[in-house]
Protein backbone atom coordinates (compact mmCIF):
# COMPACT_ATOMS: atom_id res chain seq x y z
CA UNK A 1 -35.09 -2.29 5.48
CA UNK A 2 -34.46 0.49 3.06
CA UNK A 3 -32.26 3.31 3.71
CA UNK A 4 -33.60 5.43 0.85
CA UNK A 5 -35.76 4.85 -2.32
CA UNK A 6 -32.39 3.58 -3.99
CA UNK A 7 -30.84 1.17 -1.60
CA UNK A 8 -27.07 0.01 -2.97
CA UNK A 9 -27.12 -3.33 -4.11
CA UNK A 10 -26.07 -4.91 -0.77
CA UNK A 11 -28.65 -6.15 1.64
CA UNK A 12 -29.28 -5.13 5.04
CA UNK A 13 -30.95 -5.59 8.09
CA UNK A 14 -31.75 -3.77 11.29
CA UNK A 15 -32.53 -5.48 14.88
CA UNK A 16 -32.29 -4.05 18.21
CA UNK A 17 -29.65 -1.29 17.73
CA UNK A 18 -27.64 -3.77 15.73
CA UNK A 19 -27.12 -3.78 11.91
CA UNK A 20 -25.98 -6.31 9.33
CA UNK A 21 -24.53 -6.26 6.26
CA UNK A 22 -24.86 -8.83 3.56
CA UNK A 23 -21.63 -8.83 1.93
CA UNK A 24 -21.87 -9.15 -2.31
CA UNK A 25 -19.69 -12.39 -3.62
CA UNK A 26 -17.12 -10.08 -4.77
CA UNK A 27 -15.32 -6.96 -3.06
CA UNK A 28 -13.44 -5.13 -5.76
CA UNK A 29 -13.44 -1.49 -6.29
CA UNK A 30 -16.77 -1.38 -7.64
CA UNK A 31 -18.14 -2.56 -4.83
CA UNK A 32 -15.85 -1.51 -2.44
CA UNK A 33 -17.04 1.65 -3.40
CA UNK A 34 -21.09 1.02 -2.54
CA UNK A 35 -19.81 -0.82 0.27
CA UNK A 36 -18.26 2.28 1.54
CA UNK A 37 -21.22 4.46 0.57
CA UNK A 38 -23.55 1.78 2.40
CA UNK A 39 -21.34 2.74 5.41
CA UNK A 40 -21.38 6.36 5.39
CA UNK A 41 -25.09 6.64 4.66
CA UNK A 42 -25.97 3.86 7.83
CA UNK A 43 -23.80 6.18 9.92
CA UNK A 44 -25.55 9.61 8.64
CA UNK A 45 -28.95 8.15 9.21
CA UNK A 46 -27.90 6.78 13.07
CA UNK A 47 -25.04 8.91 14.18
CA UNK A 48 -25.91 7.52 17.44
CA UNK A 49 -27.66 4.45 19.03
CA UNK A 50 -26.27 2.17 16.56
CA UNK A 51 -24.70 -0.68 19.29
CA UNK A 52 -23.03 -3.09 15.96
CA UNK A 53 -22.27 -3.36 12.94
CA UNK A 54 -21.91 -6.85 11.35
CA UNK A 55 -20.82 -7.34 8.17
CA UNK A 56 -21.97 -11.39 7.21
CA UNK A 57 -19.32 -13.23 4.39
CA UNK A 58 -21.06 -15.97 3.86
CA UNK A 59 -21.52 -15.23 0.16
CA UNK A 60 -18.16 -13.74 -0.32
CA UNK A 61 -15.35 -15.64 -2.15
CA UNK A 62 -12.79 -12.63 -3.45
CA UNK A 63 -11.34 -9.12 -2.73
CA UNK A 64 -8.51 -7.26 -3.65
CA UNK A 65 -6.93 -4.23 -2.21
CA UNK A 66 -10.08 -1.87 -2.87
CA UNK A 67 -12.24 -4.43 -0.66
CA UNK A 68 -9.76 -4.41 2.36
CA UNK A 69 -8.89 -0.70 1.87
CA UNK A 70 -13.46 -0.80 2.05
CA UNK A 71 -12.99 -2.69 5.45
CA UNK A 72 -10.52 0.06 7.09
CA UNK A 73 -12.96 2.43 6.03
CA UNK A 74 -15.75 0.88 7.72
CA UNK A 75 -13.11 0.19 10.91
CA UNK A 76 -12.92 4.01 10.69
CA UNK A 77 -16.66 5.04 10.81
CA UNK A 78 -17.73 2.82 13.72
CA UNK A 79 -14.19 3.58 15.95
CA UNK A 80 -15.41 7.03 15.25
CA UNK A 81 -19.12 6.48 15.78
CA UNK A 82 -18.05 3.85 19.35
CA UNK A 83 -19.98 1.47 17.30
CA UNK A 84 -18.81 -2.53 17.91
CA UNK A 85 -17.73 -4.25 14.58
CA UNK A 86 -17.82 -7.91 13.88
CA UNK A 87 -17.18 -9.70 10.76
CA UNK A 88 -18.99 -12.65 10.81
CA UNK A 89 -19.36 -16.04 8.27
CA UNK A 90 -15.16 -15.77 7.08
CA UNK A 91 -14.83 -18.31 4.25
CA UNK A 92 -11.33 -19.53 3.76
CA UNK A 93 -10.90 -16.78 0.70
CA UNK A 94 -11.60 -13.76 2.71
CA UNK A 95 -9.69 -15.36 6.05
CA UNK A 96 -6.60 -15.77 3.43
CA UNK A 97 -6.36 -12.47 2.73
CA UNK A 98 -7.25 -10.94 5.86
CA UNK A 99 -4.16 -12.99 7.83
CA UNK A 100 -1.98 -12.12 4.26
CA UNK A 101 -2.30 -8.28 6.10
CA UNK A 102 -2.58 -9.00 9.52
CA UNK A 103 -6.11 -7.57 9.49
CA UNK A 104 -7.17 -10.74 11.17
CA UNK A 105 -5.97 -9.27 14.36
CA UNK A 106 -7.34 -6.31 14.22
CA UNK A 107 -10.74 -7.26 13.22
CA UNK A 108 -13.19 -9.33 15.64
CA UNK A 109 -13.98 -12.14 13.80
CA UNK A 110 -16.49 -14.61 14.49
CA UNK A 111 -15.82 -18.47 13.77
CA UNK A 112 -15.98 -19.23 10.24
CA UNK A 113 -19.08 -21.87 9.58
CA UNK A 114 -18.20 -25.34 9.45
CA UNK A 115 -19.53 -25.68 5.52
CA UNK A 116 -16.10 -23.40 4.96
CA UNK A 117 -13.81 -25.54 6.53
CA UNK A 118 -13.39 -28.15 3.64
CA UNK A 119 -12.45 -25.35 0.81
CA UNK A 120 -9.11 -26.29 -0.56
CA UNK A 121 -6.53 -24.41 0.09
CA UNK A 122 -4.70 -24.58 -3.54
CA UNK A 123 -6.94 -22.76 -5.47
CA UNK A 124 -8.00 -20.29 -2.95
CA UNK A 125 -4.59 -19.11 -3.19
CA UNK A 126 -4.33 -18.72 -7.06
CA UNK A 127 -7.73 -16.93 -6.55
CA UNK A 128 -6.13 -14.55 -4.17
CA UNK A 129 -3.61 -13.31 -5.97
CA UNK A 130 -4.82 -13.17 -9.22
CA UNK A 131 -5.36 -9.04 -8.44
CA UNK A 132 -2.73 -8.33 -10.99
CA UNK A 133 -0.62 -10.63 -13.12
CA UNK A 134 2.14 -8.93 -12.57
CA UNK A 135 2.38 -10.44 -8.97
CA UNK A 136 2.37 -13.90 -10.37
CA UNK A 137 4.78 -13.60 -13.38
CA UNK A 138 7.72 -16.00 -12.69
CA UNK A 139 9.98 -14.17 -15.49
CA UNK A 140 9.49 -10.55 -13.30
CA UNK A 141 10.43 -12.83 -10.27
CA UNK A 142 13.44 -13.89 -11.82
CA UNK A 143 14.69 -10.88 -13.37
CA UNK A 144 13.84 -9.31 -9.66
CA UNK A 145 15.93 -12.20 -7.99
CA UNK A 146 18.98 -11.57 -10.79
CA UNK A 147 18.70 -7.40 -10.18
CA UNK A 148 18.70 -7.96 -6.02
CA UNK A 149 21.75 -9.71 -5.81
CA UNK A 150 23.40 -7.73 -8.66
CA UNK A 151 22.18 -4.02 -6.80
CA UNK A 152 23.17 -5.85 -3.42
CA UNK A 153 26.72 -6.67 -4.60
CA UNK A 154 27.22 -2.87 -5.81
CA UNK A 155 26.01 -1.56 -2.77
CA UNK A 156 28.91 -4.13 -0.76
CA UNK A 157 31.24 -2.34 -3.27
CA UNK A 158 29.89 1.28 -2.31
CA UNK A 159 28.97 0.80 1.84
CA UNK A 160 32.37 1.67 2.66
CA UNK A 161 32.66 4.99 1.60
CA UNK A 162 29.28 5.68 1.74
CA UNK A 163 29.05 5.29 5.38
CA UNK A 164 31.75 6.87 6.13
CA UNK A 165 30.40 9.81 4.15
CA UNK A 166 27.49 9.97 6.23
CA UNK A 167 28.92 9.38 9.39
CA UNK A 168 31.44 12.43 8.93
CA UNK A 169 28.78 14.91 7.57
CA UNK A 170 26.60 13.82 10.57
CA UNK A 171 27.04 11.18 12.88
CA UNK A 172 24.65 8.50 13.25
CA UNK A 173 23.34 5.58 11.86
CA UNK A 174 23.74 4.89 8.45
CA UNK A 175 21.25 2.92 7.46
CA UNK A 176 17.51 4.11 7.84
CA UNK A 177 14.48 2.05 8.35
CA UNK A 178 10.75 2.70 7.53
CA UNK A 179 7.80 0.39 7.52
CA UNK A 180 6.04 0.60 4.39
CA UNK A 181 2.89 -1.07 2.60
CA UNK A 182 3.51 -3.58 -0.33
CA UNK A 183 0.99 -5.95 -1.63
CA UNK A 184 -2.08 -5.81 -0.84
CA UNK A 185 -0.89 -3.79 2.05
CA UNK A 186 1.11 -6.28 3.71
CA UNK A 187 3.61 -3.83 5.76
CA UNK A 188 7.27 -4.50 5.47
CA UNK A 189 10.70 -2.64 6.97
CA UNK A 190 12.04 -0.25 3.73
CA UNK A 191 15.65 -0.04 4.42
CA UNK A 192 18.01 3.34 3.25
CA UNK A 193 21.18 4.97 3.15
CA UNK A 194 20.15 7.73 6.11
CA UNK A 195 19.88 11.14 3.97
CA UNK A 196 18.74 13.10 6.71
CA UNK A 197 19.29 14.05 10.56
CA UNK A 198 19.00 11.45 13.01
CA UNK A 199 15.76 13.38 14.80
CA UNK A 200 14.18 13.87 11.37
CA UNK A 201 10.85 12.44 12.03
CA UNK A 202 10.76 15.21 15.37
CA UNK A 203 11.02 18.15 13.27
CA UNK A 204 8.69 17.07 10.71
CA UNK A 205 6.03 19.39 11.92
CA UNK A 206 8.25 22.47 11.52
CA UNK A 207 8.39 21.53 7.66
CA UNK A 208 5.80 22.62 5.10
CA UNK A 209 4.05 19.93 2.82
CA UNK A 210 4.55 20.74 -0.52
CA UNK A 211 1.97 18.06 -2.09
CA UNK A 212 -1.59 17.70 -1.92
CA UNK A 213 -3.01 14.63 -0.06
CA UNK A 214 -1.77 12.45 2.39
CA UNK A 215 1.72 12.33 0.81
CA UNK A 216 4.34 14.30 2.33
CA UNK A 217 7.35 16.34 0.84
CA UNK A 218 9.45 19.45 0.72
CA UNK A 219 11.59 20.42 -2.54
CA UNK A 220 14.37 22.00 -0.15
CA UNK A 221 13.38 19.78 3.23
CA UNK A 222 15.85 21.58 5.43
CA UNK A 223 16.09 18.05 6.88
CA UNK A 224 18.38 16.54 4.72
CA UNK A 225 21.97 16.59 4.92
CA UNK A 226 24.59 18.08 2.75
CA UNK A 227 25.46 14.29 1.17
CA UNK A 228 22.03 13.13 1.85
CA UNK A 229 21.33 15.55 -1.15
CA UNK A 230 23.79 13.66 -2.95
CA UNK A 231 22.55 10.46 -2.37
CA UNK A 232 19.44 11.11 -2.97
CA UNK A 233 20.10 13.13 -6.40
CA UNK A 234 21.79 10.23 -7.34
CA UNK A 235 19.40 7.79 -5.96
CA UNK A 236 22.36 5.84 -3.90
CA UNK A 237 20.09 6.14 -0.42
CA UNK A 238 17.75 3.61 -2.09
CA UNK A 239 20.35 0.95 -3.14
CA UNK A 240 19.59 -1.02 0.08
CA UNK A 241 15.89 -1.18 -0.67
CA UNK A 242 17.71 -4.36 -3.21
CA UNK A 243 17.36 -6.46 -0.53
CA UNK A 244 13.65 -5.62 -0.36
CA UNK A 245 13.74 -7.14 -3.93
CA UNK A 246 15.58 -10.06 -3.09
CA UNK A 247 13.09 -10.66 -0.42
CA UNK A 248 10.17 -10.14 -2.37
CA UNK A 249 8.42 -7.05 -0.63
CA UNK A 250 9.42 -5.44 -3.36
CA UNK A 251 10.02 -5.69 -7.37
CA UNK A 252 12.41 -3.94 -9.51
CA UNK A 253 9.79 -2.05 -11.49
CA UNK A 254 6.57 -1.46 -9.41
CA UNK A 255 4.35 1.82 -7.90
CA UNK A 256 5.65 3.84 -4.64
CA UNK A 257 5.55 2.07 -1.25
CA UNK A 258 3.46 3.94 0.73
CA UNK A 259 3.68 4.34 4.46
CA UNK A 260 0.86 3.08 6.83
CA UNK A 261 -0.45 7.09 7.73
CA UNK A 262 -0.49 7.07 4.06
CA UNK A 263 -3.02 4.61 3.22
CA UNK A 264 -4.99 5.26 6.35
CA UNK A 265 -6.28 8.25 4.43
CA UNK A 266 -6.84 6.35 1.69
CA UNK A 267 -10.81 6.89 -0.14
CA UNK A 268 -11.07 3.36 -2.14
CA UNK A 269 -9.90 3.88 -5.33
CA UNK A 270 -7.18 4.80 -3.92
CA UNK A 271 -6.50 1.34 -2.85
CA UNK A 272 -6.02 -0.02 -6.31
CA UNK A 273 -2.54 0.86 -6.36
CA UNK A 274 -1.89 -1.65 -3.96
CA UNK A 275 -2.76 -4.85 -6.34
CA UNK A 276 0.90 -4.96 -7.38
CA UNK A 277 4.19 -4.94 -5.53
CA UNK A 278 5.71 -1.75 -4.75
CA UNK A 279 9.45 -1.24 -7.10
CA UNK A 280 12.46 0.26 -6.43
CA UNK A 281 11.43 2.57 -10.20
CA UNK A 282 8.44 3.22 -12.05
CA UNK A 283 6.54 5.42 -13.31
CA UNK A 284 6.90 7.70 -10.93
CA UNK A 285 10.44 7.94 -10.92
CA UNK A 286 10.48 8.26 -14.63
CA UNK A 287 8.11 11.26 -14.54
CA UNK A 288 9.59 13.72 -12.60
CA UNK A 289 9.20 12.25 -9.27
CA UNK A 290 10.33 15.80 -7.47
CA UNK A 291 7.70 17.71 -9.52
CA UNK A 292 4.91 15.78 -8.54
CA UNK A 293 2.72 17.86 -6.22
CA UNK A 294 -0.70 16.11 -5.94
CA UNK A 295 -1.59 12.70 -4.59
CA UNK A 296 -3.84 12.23 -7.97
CA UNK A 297 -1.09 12.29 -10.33
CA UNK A 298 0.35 9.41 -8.47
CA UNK A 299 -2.41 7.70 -8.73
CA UNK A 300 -2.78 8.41 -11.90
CA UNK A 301 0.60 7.34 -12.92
CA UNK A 302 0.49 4.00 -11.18
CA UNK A 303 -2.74 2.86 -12.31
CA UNK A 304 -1.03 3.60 -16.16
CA UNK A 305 1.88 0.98 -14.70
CA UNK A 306 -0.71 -1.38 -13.70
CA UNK A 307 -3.14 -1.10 -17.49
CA UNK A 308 0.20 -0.78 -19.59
CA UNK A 309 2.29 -3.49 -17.31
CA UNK A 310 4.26 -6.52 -19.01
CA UNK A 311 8.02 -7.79 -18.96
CA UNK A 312 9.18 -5.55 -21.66
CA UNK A 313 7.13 -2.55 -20.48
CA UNK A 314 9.71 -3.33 -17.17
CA UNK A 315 12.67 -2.84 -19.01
CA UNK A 316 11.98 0.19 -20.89
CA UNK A 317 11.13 1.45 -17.20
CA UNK A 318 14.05 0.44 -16.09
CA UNK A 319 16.00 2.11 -19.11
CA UNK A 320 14.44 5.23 -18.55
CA UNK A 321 15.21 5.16 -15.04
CA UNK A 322 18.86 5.15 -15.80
CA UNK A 323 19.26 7.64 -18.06
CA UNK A 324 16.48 9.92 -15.65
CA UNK A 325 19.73 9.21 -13.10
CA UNK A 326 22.06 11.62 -15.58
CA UNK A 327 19.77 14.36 -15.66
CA UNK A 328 19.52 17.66 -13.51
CA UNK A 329 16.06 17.10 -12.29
CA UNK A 330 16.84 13.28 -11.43
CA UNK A 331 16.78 12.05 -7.41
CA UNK A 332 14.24 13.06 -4.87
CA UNK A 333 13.95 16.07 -3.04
């Protein structure tokens, strides 16, 4: 069946209220993106009456973040259309992935067919994350590894006084936790020197958004507290995120973790700034991360990390970051 007299490239079929979609062999932003228009135009020509939605993998063998950031999209329009979805035909690629994110368990998922279960596992896995070679680059992981225990050991040093900083401008915990999005959107727990009031996140909605887009921030957030501001002009209240690094949720150099409300607003594109790891610097913090008032400019800037990225191009980041640290407009607001 054709939905108009220039159908998308993807096939699909209609039977008894139900619908199907023929997923291509690839889901990357190209794609992602027809897939997504497929979606919205299926939905605009049967707002109602439309009882499932299946989309079939049996061709599929790769996505990156663009493809799963497709996927929530399509989550979206049939939770808000009370339409059943069921992914159907999961080859071992796509299942990777999905369980990488814990989107296996919030999809329904049919049993994979038995032709799927004798894939080996080895080079799915090198096919998976091949999204961005910075991900696989054993010299970043190293110099990651060397730069987590050597920001972990200053922040040991600093703690003491630190937290007892906090603790007498306002009392409360001195750490403070946040689940963000890394790879591929894999969530993880962000951890912080607490710069603001313990009931921040309550008075949120008495503070006015400053940026454009499903970011969120204030130049003067009344929020923060008298040494938060000082921690965060001096970027201290991030010094904990090293053991992010260590981990590996996080690199050294790398775009901004978003949060999950974040990238639930998402369009695809914007999902391509989630084929790398997130860093503690990059672009963004080199750039005037304060000034930065629409969502598109930090796009922008970490798709420029992601085109211009290599070991060296790290360092100079890292450089920069430092000496961004010693000016008047350094730190967050």
């Amino acid at each position: 069946m054709q939905l108009n007299s220039n159908p998308p490239p993807i096939r699909t079929s209609f039977a008894n209220g139900a619908c199907t979609i023929y997923m291509p062999p690839t889901l990357t932003v190209d794609e992602a993106v027809d897939f997504q228009g497929l979606c919205h135009q299926i939905f605009t020509q049967h707002p109602t009456g439309l009882e499932r939605l299946t989309l079939d993998f049996s061709d599929t063998t790769f996505l990156d973040s663009s493809g799963l950031g497709s996927l929530v999209i399509c989550r979206r329009f049939c939770h808000d259309h009370q339409t059943e979805l069921l992914l159907r035909q999961v080859g071992s690629q796509v299942m990777l992935v999905l369980s990488m994110t814990d989107l296996d368990k919030v999809f329904t998922i049919a049993q994979q067919a038995p032709k799927e279960t004798h894939l080996p596992a080895r080079p799915v896995e090198r096919r998976v994350i091949a999204t961005h070679p910075s991900v696989t680059s054993k010299a970043k992981r190293a110099m990651d590894i060397v730069g987590g225990l050597t920001g972990l050991t200053i922040t040991a040093i600093l703690f003491i006084p630190i937290a007892i900083a906090i603790r007498v401008d306002d009392p409360g915990p001195i750490l403070f936790s946040q689940v963000r999005c890394s790879w591929m959107g894999r969530r993880f727990r962000i951890w912080k020197f607490r710069s603001m009031v313990v009931n921040a996140e309550s008075l949120k909605n008495r503070v006015k958004n400053e940026v454009e887009g499903p970011l969120f921030k204030n130049e003067r957030d009344p929020r923060v507290t008298r040494v938060g501001r000082f921690l965060r002009k001096t970027s201290l209240d991030e010094f904990p995120q090293f053991w992010n690094v260590l981990k590996g949720e996080m690199s050294l150099v790398g775009t901004r973790p978003p949060t999950p409300a974040e990238i639930a607003e998402y369009e695809v594109p914007a999902w391509q700034r989630l084929n790398v790891k997130p860093g503690l610097t990059g672009e963004w913090q080199v750039s005037g991360r304060s000034s930065i008032k629409k969502f598109e400019d930090v796009i922008r800037l970490d798709m420029r990390y992601q085109e211009n990225w290599s070991l060296l191009y790290d360092i100079k980041l890292m450089v920069k970051t430092v000496l961004v640290l010693f000016t008047k407009d350094s730190g967050a607001a």
